[in-house]
C-alpha atoms as a PDB file:
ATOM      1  CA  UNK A   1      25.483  77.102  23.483  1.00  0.00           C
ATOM      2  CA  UNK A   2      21.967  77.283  23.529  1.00  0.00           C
ATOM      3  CA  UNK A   3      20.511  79.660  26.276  1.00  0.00           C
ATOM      4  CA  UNK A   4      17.727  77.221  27.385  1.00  0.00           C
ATOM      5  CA  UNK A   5      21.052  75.195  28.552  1.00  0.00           C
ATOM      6  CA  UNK A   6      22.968  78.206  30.230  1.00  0.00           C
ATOM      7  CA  UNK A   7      21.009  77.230  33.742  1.00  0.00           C
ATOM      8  CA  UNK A   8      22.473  73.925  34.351  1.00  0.00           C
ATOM      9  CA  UNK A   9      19.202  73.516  37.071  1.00  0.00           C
ATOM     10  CA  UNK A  10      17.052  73.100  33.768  1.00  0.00           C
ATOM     11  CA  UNK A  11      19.320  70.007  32.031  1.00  0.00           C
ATOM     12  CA  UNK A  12      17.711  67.258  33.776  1.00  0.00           C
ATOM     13  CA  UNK A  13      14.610  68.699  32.337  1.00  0.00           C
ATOM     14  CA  UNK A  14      15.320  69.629  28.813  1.00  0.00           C
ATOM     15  CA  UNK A  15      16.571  66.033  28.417  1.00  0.00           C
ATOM     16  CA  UNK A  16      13.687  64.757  29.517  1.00  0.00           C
ATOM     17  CA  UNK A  17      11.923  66.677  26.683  1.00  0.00           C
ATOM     18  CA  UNK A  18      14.739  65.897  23.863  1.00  0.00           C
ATOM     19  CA  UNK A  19      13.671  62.157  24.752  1.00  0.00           C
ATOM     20  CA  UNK A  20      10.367  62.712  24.515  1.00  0.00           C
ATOM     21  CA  UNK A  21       7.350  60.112  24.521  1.00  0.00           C
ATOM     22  CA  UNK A  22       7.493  56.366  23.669  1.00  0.00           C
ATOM     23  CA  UNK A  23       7.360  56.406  20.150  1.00  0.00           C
ATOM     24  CA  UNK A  24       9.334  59.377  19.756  1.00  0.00           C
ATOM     25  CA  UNK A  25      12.319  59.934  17.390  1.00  0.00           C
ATOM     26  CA  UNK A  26      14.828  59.928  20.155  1.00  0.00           C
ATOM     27  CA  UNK A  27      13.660  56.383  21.826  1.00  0.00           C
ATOM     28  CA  UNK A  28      13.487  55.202  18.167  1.00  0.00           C
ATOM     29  CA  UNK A  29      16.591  55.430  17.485  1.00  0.00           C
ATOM     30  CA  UNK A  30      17.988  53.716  20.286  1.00  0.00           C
ATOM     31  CA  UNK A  31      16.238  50.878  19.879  1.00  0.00           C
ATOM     32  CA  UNK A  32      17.232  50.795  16.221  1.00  0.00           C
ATOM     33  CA  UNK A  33      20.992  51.013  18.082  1.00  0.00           C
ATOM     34  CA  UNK A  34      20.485  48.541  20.463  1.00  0.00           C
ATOM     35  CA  UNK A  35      19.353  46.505  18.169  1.00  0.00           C
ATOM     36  CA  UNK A  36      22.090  47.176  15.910  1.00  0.00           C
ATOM     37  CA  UNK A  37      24.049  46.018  18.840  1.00  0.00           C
ATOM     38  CA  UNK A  38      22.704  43.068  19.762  1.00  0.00           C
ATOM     39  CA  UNK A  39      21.916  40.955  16.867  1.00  0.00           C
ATOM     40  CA  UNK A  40      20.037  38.358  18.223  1.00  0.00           C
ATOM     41  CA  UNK A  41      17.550  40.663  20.041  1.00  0.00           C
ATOM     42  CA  UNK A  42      16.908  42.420  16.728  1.00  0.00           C
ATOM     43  CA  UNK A  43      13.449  42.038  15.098  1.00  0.00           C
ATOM     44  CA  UNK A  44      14.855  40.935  11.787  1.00  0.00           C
ATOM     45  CA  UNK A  45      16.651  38.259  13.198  1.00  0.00           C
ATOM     46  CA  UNK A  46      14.079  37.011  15.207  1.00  0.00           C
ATOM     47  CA  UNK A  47      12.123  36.740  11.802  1.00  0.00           C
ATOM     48  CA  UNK A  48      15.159  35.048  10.365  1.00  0.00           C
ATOM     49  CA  UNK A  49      15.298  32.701  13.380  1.00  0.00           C
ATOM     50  CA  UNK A  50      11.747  31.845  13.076  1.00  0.00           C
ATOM     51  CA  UNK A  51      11.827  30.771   9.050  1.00  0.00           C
ATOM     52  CA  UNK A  52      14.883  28.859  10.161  1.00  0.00           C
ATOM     53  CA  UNK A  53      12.888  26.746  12.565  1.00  0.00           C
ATOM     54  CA  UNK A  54      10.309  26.216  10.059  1.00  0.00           C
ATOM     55  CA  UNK A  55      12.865  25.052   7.689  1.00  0.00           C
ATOM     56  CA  UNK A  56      14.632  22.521  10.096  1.00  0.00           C
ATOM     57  CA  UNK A  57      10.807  21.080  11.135  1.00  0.00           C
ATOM     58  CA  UNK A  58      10.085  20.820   7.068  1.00  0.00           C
ATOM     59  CA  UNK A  59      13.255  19.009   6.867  1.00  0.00           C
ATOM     60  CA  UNK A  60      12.666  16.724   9.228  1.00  0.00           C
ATOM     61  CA  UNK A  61       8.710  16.058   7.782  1.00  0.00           C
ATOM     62  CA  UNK A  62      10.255  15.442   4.703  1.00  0.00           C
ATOM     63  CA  UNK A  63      12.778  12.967   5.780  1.00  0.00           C
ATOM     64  CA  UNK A  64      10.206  10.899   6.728  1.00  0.00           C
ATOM     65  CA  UNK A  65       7.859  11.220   3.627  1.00  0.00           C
ATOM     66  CA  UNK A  66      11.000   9.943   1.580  1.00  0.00           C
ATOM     67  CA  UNK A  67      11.956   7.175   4.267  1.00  0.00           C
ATOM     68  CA  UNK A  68       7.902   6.114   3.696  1.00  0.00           C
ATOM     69  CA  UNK A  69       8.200   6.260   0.542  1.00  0.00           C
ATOM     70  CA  UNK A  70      11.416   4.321   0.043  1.00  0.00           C
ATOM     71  CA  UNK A  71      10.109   1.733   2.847  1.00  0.00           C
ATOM     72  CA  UNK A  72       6.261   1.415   0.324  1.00  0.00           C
ATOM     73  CA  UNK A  73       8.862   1.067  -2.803  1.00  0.00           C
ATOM     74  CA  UNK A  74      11.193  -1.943  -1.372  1.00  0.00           C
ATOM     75  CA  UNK A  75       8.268  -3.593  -0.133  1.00  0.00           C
ATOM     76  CA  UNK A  76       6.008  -3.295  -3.202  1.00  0.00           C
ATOM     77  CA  UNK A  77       3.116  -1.937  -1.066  1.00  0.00           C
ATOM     78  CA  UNK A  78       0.428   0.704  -2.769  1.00  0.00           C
ATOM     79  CA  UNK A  79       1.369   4.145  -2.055  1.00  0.00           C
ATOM     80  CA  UNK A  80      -2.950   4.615  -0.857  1.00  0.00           C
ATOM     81  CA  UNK A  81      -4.239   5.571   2.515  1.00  0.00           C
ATOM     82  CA  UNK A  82      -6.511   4.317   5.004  1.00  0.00           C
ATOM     83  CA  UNK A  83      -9.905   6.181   2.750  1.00  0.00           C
ATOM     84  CA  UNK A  84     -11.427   3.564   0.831  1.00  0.00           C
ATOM     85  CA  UNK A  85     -14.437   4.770   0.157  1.00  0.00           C
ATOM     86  CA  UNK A  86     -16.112   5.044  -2.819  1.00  0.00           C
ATOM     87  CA  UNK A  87     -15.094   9.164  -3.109  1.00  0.00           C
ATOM     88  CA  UNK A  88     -11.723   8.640  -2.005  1.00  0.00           C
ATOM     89  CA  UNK A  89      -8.998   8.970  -4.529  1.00  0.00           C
ATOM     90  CA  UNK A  90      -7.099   6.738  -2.809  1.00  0.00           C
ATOM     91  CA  UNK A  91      -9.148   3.751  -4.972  1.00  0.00           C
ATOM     92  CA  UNK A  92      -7.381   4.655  -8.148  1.00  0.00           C
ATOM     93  CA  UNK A  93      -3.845   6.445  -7.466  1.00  0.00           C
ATOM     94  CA  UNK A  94      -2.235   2.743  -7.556  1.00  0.00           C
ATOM     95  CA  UNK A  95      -4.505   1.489 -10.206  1.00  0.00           C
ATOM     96  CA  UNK A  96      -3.751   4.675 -12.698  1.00  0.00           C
ATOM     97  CA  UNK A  97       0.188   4.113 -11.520  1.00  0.00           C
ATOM     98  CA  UNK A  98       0.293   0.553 -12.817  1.00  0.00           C
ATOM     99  CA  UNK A  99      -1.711   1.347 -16.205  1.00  0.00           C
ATOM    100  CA  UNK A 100       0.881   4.363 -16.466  1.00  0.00           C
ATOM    101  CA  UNK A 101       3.543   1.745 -16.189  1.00  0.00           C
ATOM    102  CA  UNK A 102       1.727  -0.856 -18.710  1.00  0.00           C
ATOM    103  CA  UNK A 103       1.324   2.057 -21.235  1.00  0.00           C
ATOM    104  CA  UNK A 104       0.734  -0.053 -24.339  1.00  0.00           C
ATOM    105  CA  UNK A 105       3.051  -3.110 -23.719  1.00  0.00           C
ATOM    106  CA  UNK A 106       1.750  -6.836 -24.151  1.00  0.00           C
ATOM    107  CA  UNK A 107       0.293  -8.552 -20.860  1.00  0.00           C
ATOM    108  CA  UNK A 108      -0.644 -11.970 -19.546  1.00  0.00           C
ATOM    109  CA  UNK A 109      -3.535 -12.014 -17.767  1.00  0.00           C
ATOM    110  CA  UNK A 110      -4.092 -14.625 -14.391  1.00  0.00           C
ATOM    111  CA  UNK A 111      -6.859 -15.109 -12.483  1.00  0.00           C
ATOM    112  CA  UNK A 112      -8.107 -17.248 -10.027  1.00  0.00           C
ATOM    113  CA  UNK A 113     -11.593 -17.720  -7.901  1.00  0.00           C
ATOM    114  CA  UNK A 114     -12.740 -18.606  -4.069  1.00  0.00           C
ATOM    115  CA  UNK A 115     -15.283 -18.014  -1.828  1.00  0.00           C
ATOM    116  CA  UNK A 116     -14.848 -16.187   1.104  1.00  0.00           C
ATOM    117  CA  UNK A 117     -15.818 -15.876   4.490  1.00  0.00           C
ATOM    118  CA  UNK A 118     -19.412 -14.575   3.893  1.00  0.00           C
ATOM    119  CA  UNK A 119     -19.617 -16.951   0.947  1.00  0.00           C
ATOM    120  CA  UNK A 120     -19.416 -15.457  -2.106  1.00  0.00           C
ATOM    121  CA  UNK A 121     -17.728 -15.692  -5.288  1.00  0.00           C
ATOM    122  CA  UNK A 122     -14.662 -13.627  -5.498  1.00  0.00           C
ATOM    123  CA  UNK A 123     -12.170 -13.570  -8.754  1.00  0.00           C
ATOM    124  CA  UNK A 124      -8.951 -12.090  -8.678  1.00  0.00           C
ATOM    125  CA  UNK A 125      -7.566  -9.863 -11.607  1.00  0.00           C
ATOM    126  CA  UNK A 126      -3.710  -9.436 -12.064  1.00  0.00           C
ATOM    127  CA  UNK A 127      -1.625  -8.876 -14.934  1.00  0.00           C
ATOM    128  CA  UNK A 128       1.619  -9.665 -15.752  1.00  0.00           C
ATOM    129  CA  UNK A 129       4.269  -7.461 -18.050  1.00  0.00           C
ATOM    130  CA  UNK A 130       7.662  -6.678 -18.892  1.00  0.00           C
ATOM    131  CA  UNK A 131       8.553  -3.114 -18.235  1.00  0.00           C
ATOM    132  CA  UNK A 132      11.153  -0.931 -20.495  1.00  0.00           C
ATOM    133  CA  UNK A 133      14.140  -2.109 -17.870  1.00  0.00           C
ATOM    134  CA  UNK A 134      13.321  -6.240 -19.280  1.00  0.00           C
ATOM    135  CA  UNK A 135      12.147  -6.891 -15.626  1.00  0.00           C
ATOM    136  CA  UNK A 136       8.690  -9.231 -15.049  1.00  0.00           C
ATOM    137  CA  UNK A 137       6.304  -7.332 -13.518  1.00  0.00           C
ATOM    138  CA  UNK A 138       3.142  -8.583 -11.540  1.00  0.00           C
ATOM    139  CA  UNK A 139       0.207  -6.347 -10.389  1.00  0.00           C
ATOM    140  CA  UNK A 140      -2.404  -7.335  -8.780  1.00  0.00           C
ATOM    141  CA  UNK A 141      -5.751  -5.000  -9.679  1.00  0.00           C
ATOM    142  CA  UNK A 142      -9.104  -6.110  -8.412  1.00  0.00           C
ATOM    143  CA  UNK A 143     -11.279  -8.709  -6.512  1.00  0.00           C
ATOM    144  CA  UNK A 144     -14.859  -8.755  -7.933  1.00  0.00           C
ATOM    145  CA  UNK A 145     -17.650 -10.689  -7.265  1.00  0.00           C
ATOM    146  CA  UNK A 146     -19.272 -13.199  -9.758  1.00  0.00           C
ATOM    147  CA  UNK A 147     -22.278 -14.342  -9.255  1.00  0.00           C
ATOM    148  CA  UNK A 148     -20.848 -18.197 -10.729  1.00  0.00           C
ATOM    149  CA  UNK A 149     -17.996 -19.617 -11.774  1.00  0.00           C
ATOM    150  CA  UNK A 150     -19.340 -20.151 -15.640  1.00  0.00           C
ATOM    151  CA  UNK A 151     -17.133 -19.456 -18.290  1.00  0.00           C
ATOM    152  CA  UNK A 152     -20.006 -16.871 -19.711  1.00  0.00           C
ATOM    153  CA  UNK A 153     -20.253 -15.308 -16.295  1.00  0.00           C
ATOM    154  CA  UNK A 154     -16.653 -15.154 -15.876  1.00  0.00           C
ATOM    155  CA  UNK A 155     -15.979 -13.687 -19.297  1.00  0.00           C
ATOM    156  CA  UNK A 156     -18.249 -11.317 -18.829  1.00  0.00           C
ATOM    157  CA  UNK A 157     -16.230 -10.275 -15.293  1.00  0.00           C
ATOM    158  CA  UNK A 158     -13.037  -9.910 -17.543  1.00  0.00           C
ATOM    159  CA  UNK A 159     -15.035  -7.668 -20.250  1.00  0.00           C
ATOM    160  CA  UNK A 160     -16.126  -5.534 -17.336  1.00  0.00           C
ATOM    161  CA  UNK A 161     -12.778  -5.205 -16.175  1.00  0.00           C
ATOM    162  CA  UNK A 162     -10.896  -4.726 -19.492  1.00  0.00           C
ATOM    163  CA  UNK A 163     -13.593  -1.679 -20.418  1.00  0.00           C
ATOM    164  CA  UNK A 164     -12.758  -0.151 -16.960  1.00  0.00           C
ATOM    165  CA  UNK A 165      -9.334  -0.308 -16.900  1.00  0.00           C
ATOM    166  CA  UNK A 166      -8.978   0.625 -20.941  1.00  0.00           C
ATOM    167  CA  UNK A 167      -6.940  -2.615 -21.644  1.00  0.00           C
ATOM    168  CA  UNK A 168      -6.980  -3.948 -25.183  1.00  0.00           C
ATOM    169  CA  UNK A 169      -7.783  -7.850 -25.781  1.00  0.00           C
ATOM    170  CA  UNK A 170      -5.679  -6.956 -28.583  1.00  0.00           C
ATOM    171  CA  UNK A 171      -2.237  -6.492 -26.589  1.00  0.00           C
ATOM    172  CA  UNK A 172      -3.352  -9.930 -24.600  1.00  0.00           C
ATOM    173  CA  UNK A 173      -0.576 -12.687 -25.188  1.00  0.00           C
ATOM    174  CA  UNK A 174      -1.214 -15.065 -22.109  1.00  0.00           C
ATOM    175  CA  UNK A 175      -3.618 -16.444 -19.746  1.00  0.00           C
ATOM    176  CA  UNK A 176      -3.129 -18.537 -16.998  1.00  0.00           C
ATOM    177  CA  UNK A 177      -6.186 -20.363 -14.635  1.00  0.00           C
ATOM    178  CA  UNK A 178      -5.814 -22.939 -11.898  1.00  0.00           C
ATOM    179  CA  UNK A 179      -7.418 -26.661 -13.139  1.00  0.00           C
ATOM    180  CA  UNK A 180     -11.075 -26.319 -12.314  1.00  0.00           C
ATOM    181  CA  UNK A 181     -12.957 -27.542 -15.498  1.00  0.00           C
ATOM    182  CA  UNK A 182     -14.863 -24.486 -16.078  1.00  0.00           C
ATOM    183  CA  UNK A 183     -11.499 -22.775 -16.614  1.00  0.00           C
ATOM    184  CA  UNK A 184      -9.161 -25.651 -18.387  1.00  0.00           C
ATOM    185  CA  UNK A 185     -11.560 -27.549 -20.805  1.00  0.00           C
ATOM    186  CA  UNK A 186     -10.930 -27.765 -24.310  1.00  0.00           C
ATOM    187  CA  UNK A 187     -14.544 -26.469 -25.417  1.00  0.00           C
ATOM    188  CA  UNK A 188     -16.677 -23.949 -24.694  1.00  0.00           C
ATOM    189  CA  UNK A 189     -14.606 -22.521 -21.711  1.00  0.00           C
ATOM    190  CA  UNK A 190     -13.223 -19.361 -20.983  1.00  0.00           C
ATOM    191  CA  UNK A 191      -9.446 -20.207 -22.298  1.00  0.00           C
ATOM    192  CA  UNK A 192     -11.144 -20.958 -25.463  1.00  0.00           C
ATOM    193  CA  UNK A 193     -13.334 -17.918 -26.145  1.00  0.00           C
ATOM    194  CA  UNK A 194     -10.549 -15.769 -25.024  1.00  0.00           C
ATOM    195  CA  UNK A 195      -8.112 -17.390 -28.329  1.00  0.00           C
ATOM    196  CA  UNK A 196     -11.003 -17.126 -30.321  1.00  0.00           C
ATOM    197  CA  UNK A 197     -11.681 -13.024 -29.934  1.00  0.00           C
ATOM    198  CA  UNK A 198      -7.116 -13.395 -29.808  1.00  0.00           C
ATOM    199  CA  UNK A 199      -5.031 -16.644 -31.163  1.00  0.00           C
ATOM    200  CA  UNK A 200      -2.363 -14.816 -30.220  1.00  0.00           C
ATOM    201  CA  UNK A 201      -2.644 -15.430 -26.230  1.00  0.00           C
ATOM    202  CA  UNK A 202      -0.781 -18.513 -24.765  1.00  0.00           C
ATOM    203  CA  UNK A 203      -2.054 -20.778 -22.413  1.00  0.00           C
ATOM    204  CA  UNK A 204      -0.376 -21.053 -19.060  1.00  0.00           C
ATOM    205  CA  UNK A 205      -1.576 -23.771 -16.657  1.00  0.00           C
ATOM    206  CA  UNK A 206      -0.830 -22.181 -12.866  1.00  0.00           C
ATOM    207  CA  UNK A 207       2.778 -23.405 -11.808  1.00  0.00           C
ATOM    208  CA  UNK A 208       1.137 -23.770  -8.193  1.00  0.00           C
ATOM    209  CA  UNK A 209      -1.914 -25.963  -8.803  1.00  0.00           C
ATOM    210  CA  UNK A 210       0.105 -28.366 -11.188  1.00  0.00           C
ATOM    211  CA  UNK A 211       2.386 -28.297  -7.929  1.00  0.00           C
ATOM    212  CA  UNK A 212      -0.643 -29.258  -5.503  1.00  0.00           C
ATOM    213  CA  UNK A 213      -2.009 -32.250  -8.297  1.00  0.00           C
ATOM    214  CA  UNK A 214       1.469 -33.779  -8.436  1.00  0.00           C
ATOM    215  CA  UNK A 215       1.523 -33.576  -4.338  1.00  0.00           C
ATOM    216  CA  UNK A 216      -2.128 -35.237  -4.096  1.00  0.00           C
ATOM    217  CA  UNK A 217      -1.618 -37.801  -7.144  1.00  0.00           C
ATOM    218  CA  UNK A 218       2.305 -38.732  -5.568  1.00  0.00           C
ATOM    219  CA  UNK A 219       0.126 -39.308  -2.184  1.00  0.00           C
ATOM    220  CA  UNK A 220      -2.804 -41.253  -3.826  1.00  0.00           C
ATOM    221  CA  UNK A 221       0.222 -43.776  -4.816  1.00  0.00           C
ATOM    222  CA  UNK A 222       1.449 -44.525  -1.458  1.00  0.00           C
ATOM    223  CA  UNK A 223      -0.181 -46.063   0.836  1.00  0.00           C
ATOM    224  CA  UNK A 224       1.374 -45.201   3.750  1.00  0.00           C
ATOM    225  CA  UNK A 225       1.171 -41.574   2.709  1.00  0.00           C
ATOM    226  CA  UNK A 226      -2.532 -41.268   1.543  1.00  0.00           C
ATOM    227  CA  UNK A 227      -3.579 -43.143   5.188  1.00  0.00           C
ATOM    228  CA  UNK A 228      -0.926 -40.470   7.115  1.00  0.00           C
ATOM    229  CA  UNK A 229      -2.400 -37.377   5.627  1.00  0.00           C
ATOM    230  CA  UNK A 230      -6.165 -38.893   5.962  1.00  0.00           C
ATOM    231  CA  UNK A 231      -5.624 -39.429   9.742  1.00  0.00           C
ATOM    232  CA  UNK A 232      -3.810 -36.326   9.625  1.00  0.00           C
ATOM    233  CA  UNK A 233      -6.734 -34.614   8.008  1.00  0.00           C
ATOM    234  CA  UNK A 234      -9.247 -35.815  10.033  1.00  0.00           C
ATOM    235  CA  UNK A 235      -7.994 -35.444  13.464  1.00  0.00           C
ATOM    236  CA  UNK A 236      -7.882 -31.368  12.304  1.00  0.00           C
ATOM    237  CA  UNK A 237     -11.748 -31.470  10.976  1.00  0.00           C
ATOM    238  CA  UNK A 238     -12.913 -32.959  14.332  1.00  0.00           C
ATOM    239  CA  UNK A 239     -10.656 -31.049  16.628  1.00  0.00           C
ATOM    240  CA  UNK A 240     -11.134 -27.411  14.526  1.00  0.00           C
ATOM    241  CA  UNK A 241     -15.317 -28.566  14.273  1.00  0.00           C
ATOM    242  CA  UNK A 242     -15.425 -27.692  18.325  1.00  0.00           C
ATOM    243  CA  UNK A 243     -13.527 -25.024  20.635  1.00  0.00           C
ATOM    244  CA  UNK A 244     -14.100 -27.679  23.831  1.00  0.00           C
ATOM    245  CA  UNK A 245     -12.556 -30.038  21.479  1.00  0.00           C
ATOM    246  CA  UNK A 246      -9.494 -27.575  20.726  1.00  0.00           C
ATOM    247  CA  UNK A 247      -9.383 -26.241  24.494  1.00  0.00           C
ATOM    248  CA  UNK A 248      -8.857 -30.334  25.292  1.00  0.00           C
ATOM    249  CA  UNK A 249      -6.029 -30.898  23.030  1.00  0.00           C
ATOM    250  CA  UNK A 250      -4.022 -27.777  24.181  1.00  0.00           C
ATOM    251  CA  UNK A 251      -4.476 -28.552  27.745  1.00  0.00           C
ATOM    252  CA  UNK A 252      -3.374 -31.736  27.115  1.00  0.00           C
ATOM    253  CA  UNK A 253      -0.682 -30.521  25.414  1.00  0.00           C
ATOM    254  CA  UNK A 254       0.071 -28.585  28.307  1.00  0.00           C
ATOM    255  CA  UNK A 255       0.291 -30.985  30.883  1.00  0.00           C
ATOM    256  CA  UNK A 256       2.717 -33.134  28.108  1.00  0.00           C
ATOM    257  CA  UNK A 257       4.926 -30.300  28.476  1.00  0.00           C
ATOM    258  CA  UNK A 258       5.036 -29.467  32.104  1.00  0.00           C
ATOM    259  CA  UNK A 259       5.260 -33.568  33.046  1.00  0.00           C
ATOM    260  CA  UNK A 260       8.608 -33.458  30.858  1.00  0.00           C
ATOM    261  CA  UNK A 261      10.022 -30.352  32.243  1.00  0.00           C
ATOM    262  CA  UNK A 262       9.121 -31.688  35.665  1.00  0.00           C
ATOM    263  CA  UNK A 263      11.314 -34.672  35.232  1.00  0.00           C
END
């Protein structure tokens, strides 16, 4: 035994100075055995514990990425966000997606015109294709102005667009318009420049307009049917012309309702 221990009046003492200050070797070590001790108290496992909660909250974020992404998928929506500004690359993520899918497959090409709201010329752009699986597939891919409806204007549109996108009149085998006469004439309209640049692309009259001629020429027939939908049609022009006109007819309406309820 050590003789700084023979005098049992100094122990308290010397113990005090074996343990030393805070960061000492002594206090160091018990920590470490605590620690070693208690697991969960340990600072390794508090790091562990901490990546494990960032994994569980990544899990979770990703869940719902792929749950998005399936939802965008069944749905056919474009995979862009709410930036459509000029910068954004939002504009051409979907667009560069669809060409990817096109690669250098034959298309049909379908457009169609309208005015809208602030009345101006708008044409829509979509191609049609088969993919490597043998399914049809549609894509829609721009609305641009045109400044007419001409066949030289709207050719012009469709050069624009072709040049932009990198699509080959080449690989064109179809074409399909509604029935305005700019569009469907035998000479000197757009149908007929596009098979003279490409014999190769079919003609396609749209499905939907033939649809809306047969409707209009099947009422034009009948009598009873052509005087039904003129009423018809008129009673909607002079009620839609007014909003006192429209406010009348509902509250009318109304009162219809609550008499029959009533009795």
């Amino acid at each position: 035994m050590r003789s700084d221990f023979v005098n049992c009046k100094k122990a308290i003492e010397k113990f005090n100075e074996h343990v030393g200050e805070v960061g000492s070797a002594h206090n160091e070590a018990r920590i470490q055995f605590e620690g070693f001790k208690n697991q969960r108290q340990s600072v390794k496992y508090l790091f562990s514990w901490g990546k494990h909660e960032i994994e569980v909250a990544y899990r979770k974020r990703l869940t719902a990425i792929l749950k998005l992404i399936q939802f965008l998928l069944l749905q056919g929506l474009p995979f862009r966000g709410h930036d459509e500004s000029p910068a954004s690359s939002n504009r051409v993520e979907t667009t560069n997606a669809i060409l990817a899918n096109l690669g250098d497959r034959w298309f049909t090409l379908l457009l169609d015109e309208a005015r809208d709201c602030s009345m101006k010329e708008q044409m829509t752009f979509v191609i049609k294709y088969v993919n490597k699986h043998g399914e049809v597939i549609e894509r829609f891919m721009a609305i641009v102005h045109v400044a007419t409806t001409t066949t030289a204007c709207l050719k012009e549109a469709i050069d624009s667009l072709f040049a932009k996108y990198g699509l080959s009149m080449a690989r064109l085998r179809g074409q399909g318009y509604d029935g305005a006469s700019n569009m469907s004439r035998e000479f000197n309209d757009l149908k007929s420049l596009i098979i003279k640049e490409n014999p190769y692309t079919r003609y396609v009259h749209c499905f939907a307009h033939q649809l809306q001629l047969m409707v209009v020429a099947i009422a034009q027939a009948n009598q009873y049917v052509y005087d039904f939908m003129w009423i018809f049609g008129s009673i909607v022009n002079t009620s839609a012309s007014s909003c006192k006109r429209v406010d009348k007819l509902r509250q009318l309406e109304h009162d219809k309702k609550v008499e029959l309820l009533e009795t």
